[in-house]
Protein backbone atom coordinates (compact mmCIF):
# COMPACT_ATOMS: atom_id res chain seq x y z
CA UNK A 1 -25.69 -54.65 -11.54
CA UNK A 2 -22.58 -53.13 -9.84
CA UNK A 3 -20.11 -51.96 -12.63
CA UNK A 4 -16.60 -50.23 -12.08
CA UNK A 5 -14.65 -48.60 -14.45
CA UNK A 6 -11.26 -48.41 -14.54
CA UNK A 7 -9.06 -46.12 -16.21
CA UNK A 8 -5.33 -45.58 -15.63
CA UNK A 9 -5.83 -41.65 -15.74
CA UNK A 10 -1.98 -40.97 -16.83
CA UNK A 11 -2.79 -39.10 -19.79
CA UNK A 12 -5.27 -37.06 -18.37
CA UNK A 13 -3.32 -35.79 -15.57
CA UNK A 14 -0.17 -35.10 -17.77
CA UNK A 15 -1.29 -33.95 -20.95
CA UNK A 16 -4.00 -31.05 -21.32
CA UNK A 17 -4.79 -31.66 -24.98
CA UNK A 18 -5.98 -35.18 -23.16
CA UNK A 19 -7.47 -33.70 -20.94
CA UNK A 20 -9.47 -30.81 -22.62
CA UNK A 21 -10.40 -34.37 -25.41
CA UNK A 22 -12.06 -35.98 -21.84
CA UNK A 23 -12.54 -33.93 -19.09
CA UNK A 24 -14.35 -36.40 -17.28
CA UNK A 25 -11.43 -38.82 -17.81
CA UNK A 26 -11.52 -41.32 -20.13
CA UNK A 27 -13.29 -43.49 -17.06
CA UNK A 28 -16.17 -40.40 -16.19
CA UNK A 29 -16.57 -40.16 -20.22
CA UNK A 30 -17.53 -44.16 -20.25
CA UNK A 31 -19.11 -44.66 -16.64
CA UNK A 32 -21.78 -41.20 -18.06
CA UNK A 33 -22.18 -42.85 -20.85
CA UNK A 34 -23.46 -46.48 -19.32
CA UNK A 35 -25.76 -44.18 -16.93
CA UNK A 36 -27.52 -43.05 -19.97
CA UNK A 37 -28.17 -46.69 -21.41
CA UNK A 38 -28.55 -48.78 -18.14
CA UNK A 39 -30.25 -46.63 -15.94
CA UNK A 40 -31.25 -46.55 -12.59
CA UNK A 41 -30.86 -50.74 -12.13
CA UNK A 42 -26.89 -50.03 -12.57
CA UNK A 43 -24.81 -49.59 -9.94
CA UNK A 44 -21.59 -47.55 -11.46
CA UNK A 45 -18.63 -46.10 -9.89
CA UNK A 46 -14.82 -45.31 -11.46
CA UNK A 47 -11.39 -46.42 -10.09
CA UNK A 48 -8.45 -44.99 -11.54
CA UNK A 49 -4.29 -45.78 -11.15
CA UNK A 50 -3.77 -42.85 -9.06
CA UNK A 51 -5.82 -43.53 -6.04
CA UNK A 52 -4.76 -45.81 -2.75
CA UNK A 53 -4.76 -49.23 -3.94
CA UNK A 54 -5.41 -48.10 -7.50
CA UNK A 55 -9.54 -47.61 -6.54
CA UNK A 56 -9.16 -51.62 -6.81
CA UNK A 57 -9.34 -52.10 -3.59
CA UNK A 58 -10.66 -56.16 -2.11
CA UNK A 59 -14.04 -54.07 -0.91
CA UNK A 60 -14.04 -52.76 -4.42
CA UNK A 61 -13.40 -55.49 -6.46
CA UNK A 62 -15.79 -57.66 -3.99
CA UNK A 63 -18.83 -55.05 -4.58
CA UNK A 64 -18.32 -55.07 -8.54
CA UNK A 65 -20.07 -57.28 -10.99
CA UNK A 66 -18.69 -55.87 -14.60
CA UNK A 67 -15.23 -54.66 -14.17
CA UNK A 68 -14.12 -52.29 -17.34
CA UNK A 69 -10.43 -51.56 -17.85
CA UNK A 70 -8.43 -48.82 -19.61
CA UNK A 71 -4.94 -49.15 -19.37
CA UNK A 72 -2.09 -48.11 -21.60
CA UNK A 73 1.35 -46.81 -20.34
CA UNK A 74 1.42 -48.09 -16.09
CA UNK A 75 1.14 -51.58 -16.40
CA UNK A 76 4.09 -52.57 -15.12
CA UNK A 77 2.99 -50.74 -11.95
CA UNK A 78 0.51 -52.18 -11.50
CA UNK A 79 1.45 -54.37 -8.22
CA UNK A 80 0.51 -58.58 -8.72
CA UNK A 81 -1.17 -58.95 -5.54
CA UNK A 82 -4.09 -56.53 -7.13
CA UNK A 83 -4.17 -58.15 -10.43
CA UNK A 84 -4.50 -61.33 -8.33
CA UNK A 85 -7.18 -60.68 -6.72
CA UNK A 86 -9.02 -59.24 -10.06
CA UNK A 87 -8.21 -62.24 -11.66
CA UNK A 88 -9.93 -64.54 -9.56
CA UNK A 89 -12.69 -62.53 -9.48
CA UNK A 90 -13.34 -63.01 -13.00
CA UNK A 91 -12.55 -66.88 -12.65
CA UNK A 92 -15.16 -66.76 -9.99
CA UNK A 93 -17.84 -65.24 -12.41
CA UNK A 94 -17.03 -61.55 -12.84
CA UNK A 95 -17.58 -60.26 -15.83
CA UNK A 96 -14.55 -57.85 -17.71
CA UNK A 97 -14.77 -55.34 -20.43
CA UNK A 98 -10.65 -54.62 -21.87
CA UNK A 99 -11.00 -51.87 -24.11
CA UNK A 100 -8.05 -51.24 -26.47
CA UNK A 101 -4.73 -50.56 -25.00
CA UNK A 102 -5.92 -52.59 -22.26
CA UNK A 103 -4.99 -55.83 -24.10
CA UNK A 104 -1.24 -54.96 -22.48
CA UNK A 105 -2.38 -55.19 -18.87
CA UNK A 106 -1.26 -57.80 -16.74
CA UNK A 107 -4.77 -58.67 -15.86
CA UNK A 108 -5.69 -59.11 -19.76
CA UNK A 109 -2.25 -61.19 -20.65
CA UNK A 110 -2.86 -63.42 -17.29
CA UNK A 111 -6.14 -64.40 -18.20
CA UNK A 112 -5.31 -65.06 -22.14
CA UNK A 113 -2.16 -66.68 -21.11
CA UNK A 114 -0.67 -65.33 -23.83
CA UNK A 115 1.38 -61.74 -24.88
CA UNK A 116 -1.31 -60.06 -26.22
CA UNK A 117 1.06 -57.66 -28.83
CA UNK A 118 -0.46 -56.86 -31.88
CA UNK A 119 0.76 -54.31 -34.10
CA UNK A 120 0.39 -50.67 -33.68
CA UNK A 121 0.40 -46.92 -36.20
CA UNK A 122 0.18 -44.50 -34.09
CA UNK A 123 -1.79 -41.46 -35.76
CA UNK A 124 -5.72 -41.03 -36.84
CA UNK A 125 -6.98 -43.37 -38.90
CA UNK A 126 -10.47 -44.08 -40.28
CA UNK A 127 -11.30 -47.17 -38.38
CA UNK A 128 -14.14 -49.07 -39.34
CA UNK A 129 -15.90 -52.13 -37.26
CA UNK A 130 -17.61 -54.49 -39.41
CA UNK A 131 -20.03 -57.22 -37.64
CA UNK A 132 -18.82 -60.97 -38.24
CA UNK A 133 -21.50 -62.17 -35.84
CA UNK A 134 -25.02 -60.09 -35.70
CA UNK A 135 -27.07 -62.47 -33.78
CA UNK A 136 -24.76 -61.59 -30.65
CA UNK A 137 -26.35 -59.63 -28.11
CA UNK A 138 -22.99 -56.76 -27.95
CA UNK A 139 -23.89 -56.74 -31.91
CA UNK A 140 -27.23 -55.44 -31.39
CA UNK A 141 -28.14 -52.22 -32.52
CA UNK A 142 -24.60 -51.60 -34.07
CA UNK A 143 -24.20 -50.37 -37.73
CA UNK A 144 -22.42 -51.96 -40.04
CA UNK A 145 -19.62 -50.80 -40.38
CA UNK A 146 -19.43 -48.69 -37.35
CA UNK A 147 -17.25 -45.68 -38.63
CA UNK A 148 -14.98 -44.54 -36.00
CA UNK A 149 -13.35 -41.37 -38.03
CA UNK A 150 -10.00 -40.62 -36.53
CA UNK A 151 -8.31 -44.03 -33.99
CA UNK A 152 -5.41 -45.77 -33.44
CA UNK A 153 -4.47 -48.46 -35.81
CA UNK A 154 -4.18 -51.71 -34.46
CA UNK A 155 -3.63 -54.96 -36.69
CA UNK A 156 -2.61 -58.42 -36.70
CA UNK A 157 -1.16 -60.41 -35.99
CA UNK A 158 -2.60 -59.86 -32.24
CA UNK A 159 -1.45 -62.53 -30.16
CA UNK A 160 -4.18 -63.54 -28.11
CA UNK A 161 -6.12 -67.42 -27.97
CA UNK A 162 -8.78 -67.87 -30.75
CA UNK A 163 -11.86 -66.41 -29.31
CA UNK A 164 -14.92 -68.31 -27.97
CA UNK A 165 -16.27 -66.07 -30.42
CA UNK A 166 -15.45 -62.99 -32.94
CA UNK A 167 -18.06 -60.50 -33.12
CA UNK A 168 -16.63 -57.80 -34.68
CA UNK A 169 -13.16 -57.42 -37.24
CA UNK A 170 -11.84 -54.12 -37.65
CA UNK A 171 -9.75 -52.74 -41.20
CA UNK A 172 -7.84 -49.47 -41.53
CA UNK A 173 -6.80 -47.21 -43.98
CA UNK A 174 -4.03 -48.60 -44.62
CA UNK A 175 -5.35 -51.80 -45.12
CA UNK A 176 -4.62 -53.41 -41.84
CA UNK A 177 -6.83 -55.92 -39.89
CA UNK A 178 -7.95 -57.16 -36.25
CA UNK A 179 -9.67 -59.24 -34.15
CA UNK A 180 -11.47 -55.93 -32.85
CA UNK A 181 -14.10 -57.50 -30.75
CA UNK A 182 -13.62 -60.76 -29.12
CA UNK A 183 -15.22 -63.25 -26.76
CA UNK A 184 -13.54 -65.60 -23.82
CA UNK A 185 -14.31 -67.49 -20.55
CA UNK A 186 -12.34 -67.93 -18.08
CA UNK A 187 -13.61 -69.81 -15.05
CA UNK A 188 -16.89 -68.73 -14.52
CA UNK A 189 -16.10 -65.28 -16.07
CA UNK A 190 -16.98 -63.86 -19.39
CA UNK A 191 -14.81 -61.52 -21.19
CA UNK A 192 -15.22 -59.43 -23.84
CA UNK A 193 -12.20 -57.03 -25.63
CA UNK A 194 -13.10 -54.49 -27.50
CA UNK A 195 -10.00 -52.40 -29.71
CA UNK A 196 -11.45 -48.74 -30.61
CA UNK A 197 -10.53 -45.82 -28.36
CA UNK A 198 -7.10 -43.91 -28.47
CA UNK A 199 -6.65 -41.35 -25.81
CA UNK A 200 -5.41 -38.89 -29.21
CA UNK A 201 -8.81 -39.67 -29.93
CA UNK A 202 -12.41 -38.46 -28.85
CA UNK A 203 -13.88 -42.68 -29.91
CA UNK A 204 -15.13 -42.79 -26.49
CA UNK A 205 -17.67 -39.25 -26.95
CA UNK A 206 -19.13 -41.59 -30.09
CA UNK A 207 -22.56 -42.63 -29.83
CA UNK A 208 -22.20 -46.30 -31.13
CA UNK A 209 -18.67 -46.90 -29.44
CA UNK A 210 -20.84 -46.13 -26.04
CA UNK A 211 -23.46 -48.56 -27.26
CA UNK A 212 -20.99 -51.22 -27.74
CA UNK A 213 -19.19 -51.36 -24.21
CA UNK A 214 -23.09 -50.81 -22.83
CA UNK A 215 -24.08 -54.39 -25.32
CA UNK A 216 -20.81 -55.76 -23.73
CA UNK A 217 -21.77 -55.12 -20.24
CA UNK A 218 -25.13 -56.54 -20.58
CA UNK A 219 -23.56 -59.52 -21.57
CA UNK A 220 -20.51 -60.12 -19.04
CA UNK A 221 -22.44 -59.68 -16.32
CA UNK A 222 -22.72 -62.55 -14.15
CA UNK A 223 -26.22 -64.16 -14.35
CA UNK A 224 -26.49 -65.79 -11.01
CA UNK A 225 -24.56 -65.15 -7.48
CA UNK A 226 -20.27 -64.94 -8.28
CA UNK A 227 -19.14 -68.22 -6.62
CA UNK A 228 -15.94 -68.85 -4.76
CA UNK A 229 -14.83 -71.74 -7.38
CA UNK A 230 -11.16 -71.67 -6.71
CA UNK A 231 -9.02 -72.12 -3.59
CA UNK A 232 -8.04 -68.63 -2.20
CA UNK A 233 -4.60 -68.75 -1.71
CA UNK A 234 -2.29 -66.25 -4.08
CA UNK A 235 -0.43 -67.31 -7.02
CA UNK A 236 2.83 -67.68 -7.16
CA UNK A 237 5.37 -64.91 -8.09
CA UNK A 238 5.94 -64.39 -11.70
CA UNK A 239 2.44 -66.19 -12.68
CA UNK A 240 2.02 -63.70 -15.41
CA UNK A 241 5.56 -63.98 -16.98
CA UNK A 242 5.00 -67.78 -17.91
């Protein structure tokens, strides 16, 4: 299994509190983590917004079976041919881990079709991640609730399509709630979006935040060859504005 994580890697090169919370990068923090759960049989390697071509080069995006995504403040420079390209390699049977702020990406609102805003309190809340669905394999293992200490509060409504399926809800302390870990297909593509994990926040170091995204990964990944199932010719400008 070839996995890539992406992280846009603008807080850690302009903040040192940020980047004394993850020296690895929020991307080196999760990519150490999967090493330690998948082993040897995974393939992983980090991209981040700040390289040619964003890491995400065709090569790149061609070689990776799992793609996981951390975005929060670049999207809009992100360019549309990339996201493109990503896009259809989900549709052709990718598999695509969006972890929180992600959900704003242009990659993550193309493929829901929809905004994706949800509402936001900045500061650290205790965030806990109850399991609506336990028989789902990215449920396994997972406490209930998962206690994430100190996160960013995010609450509905969050527009996105009602999920294939809801495996986990999230509530705040201030009595907020969200659709904190949700299921899709798209094409031959499974996605899976996952909310915990402010950059103000160490979620990523947790133990059962790492075993989540490693559950997640398991399951996106593609179980036979990804297909070409879709003409390869680019989309039209604007796509993701409609």
């Amino acid at each position: 299994m070839r996995i890539l994580v992406f992280n846009e890697n603008h807080h850690e090169l302009t903040r040192p509190e940020i980047a004394e919370r993850y020296p690895l990068g929020i991307h080196g923090t999760v990519a150490a983590a999967l090493v330690e759960r998948l082993g040897p049989a995974a393939d992983i390697t980090t991209a981040t917004q700040d390289q040619p071509g964003y890491g995400l080069t065709r090569e790149a995006v061609e070689d990776t079976d799992v793609l996981i995504w951390w975005s929060h403040l670049l999207h809009a420079e992100m360019d549309d041919v990339t996201v493109d390209r990503i896009r259809r390699r989900v549709l052709d049977g990718m598999g695509l881990v969006v972890l929180h702020s992600g959900a704003g990406s242009k990659l993550f609102t193309s493929l829901m079709g929809t905004s994706c805003d949800r509402r936001w309190r900045h500061g650290e809340d205790r965030h806990l991640v109850w399991t609506v669905k336990p028989g789902h394999p990215i449920a396994a293992g997972i406490p209930q609730p998962l206690v994430i200490p100190h996160d960013e509060m995010y609450g509905e409504p969050f527009d996105i399509p009602d999920p294939d399926e809801l495996v986990f809800l999230s509530s705040f302390s201030g009595g907020e709630v969200f659709r904190s870990g949700a299921c899709f297909t798209r094409g031959a593509g499974r996605i899976f979006y996952f909310g915990a994990g402010d950059q103000e926040c160490p979620v990523y170091h947790q133990k059962e935040v790492q075993d989540v995204i490693a559950n997640a990964v398991r399951w996106a990944a593609p179980t036979g060859p990804i297909g070409e199932y879709f003409v390869d010719e680019p989309s039209p400008v604007g796509w993701w504005e409609r």
